[in-house]
Protein backbone atom coordinates (compact mmCIF):
# COMPACT_ATOMS: atom_id res chain seq x y z
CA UNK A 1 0.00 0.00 0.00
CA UNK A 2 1.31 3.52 -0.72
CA UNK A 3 1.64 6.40 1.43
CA UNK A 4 2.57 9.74 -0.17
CA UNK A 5 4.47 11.94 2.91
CA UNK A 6 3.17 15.90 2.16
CA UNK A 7 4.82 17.45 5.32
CA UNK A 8 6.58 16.29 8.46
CA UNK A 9 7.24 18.54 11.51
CA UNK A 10 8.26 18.25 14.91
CA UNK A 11 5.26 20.04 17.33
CA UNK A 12 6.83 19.24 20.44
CA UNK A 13 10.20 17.26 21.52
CA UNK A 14 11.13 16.21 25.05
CA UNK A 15 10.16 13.63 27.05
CA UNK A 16 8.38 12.06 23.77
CA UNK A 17 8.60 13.99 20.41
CA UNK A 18 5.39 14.77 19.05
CA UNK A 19 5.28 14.58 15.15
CA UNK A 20 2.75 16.41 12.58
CA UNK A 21 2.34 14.58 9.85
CA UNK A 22 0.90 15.73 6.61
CA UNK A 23 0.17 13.11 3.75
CA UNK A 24 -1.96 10.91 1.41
CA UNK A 25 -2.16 7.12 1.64
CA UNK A 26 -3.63 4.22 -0.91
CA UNK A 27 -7.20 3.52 -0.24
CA UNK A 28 -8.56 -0.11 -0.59
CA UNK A 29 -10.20 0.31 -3.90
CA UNK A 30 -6.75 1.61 -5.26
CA UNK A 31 -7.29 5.19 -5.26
CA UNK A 32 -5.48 7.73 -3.03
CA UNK A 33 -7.37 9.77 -0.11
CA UNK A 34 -8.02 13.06 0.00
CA UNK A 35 -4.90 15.55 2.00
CA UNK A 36 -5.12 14.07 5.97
CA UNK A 37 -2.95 15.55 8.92
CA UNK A 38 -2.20 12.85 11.66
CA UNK A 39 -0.02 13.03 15.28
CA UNK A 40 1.84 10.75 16.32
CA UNK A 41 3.48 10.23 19.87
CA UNK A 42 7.02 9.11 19.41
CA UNK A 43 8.80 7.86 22.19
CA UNK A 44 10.08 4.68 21.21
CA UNK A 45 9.96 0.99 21.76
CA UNK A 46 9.24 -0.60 25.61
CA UNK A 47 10.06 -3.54 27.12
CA UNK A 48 7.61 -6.08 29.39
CA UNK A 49 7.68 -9.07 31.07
CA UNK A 50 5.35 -11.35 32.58
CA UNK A 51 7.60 -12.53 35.79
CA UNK A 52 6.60 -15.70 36.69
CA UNK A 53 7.54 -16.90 40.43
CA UNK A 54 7.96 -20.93 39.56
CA UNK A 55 8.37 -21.95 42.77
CA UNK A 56 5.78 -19.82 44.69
CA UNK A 57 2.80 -20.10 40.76
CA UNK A 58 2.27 -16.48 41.19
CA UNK A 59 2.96 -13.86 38.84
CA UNK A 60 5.26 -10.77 39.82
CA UNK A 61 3.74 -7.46 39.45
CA UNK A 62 4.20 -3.73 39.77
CA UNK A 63 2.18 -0.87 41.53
CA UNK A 64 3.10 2.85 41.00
CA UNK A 65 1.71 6.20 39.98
CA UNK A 66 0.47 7.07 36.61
CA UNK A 67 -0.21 10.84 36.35
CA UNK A 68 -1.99 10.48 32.73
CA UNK A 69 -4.28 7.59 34.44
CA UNK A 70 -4.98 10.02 37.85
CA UNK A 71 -6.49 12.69 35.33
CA UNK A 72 -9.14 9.59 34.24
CA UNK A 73 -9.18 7.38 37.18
CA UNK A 74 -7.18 7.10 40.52
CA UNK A 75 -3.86 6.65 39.38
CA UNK A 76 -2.13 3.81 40.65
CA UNK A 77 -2.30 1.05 38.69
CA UNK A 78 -1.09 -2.75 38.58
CA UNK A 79 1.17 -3.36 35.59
CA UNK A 80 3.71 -5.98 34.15
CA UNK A 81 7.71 -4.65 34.89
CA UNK A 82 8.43 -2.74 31.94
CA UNK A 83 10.64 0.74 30.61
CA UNK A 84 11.78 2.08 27.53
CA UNK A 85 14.29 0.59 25.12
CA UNK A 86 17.24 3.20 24.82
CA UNK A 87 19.13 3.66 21.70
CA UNK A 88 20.97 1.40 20.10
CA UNK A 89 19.91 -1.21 23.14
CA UNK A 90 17.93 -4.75 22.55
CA UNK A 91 14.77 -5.22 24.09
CA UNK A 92 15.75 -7.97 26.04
CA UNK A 93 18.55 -6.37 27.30
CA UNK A 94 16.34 -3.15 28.54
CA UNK A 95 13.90 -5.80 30.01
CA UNK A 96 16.56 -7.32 32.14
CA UNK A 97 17.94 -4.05 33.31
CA UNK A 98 14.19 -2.89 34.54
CA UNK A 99 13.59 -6.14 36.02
CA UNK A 100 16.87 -5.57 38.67
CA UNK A 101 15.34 -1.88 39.34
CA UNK A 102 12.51 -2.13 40.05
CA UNK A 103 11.30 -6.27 41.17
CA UNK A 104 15.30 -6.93 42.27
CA UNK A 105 15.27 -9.85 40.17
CA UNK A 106 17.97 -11.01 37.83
CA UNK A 107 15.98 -13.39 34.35
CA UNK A 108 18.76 -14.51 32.28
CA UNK A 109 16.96 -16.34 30.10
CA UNK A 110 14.06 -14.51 28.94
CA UNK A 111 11.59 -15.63 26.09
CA UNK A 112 9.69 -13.54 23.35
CA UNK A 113 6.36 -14.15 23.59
CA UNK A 114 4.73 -10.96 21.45
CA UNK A 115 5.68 -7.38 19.83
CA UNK A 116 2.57 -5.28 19.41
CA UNK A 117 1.68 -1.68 19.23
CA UNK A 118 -0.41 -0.60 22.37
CA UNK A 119 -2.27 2.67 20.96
CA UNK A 120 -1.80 2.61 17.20
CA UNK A 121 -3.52 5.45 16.26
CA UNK A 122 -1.90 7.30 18.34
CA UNK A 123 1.81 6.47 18.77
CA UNK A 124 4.30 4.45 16.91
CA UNK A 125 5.72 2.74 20.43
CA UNK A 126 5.74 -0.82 20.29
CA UNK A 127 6.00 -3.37 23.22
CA UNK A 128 8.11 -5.92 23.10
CA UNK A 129 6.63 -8.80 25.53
CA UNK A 130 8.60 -11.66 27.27
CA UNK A 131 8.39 -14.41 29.93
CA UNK A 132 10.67 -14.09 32.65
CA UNK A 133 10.50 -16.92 35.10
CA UNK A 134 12.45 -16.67 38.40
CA UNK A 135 13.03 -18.08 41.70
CA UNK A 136 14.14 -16.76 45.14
CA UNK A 137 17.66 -17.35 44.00
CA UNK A 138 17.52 -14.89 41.33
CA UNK A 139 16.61 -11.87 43.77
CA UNK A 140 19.86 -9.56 43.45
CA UNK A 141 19.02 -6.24 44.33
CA UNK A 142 15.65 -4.21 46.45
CA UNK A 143 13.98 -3.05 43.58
CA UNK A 144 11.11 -0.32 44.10
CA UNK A 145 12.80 1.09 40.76
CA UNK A 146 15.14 4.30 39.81
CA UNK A 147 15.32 6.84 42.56
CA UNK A 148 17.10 9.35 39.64
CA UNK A 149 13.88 8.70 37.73
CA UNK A 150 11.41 9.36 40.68
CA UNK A 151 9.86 6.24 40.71
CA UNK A 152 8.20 4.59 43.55
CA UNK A 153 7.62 0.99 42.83
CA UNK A 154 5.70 -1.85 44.99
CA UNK A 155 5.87 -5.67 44.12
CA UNK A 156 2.48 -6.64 44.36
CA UNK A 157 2.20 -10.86 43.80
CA UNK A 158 -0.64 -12.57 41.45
CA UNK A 159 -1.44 -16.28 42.03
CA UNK A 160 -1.62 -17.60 38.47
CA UNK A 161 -5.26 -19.18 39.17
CA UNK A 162 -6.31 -16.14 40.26
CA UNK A 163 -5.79 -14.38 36.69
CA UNK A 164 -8.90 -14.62 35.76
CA UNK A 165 -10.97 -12.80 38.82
CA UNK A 166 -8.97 -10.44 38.88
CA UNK A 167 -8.98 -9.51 35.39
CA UNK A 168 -13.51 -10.06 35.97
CA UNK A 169 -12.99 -7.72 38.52
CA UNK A 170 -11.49 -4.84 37.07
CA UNK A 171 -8.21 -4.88 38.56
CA UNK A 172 -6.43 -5.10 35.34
CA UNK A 173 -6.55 -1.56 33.81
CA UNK A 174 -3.29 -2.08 31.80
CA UNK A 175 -3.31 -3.08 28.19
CA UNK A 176 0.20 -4.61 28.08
CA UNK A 177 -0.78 -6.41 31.12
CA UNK A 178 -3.68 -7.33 29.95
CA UNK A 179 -1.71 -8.74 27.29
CA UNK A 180 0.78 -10.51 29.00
CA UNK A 181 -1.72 -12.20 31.40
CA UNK A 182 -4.69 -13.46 29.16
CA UNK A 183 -1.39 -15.11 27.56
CA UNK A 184 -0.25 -16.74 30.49
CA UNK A 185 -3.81 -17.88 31.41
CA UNK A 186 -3.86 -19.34 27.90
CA UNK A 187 -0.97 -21.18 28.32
CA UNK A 188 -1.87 -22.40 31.74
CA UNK A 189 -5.01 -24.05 29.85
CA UNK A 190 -3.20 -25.69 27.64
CA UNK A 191 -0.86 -27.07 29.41
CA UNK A 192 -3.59 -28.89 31.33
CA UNK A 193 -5.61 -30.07 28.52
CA UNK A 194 -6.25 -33.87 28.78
CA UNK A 195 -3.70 -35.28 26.25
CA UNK A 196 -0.93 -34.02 28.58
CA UNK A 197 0.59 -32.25 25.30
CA UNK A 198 3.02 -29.31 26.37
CA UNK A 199 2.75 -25.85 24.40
CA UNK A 200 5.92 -24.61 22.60
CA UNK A 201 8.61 -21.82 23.04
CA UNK A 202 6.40 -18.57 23.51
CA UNK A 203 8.35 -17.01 20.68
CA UNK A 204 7.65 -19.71 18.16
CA UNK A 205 11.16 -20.59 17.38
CA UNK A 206 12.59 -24.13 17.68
CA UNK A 207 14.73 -23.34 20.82
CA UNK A 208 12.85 -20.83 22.78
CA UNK A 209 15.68 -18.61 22.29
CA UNK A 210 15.16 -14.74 22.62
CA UNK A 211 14.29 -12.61 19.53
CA UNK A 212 13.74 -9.88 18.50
């Protein structure tokens, strides 16, 4: 499908750069639309991870502050680990470094389990989800997450067959972890289907080794 780029310019740039675009894109009959102007919210790729406790079967999450949620509703919200990829770093890598500040917990081996974009129309931020299980061996640091960054962060634990009230209930207010634990549910399911049969790596590769 073509896109035909009018005019491109920068309304705002600091902690996310917000972009003016001007342009003209391919219809579905084959034509081209009319002149449209669209935003979009750039502020790069994130990181996730659905922390699974093995030995405890709860999941690992997060409780903090969310100013943009407080001007809707409350403002503290349960949500996956997660942070921004910085330049020129992988994913995985920015996943592991916001798992030690702000859960304490070291995942070596992390596994892809889904990229998506979480407001399309809106920004061009993708998530990059992964599975991070962990023991009580793999605790390394406090957590509660970067004092430099202001952040104020509270482990607050899941029981894996509890997903699903709590997601009933309301609880769940965050799309990535919405994500990230209607996945897990899934995979719970399946593993306890009758036949016994076992799913595959969540990233769909032969190994279960990272992507991205």
């Amino acid at each position: 499908m073509k896109v035909d780029l009018v005019d491109r310019r920068t309304v705002y740039d600091g902690f996310v750069r917000l972009e003016e675009a001007t342009l003209r894109h391919e219809r579905f009959d084959g034509s081209m639309s009319d002149e449209v102007t669209r935003l979009n919210v750039d502020r790069g790729d994130s990181a996730a991870a659905v922390v699974l406790d093995v030995d405890a079967g709860q999941v690992i999450l997060t409780e903090q502050f969310r100013y943009p949620a407080h001007t809707a509703d409350g403002g503290w919200i349960l949500e996956l680990p997660a942070g921004s990829v910085k330049d020129g770093e992988e994913p995985a890598e920015a996943m592991k470094r916001e798992l030690v500040e702000e859960l304490g917990y070291e995942a070596p081996n992390l596994r892809h389990v889904s990229t998506f974009y979480p407001s399309p129309g809106a920004s061009s931020e993708r998530i990059w989800l992964y599975l991070a299980e962990v023991r009580d061996s793999d605790r390394v640091a406090e957590g509660g997450g970067s004092a430099d960054e202001g952040e104020d962060i509270r482990a607050v634990p899941l029981p894996v067959d509890r997903i699903p009230e709590a997601v009933a209930e309301g609880r769940i207010r965050d799309a990535k972890t919405l994500v990230g634990l209607l996945w897990l549910r899934d995979r719970a399911a399946r593993r306890e289907e009758p036949d016994g049969s076992a799913d595959g790596p969540a990233d769909g590769s032969a190994d279960g080794s990272t992507q991205r």
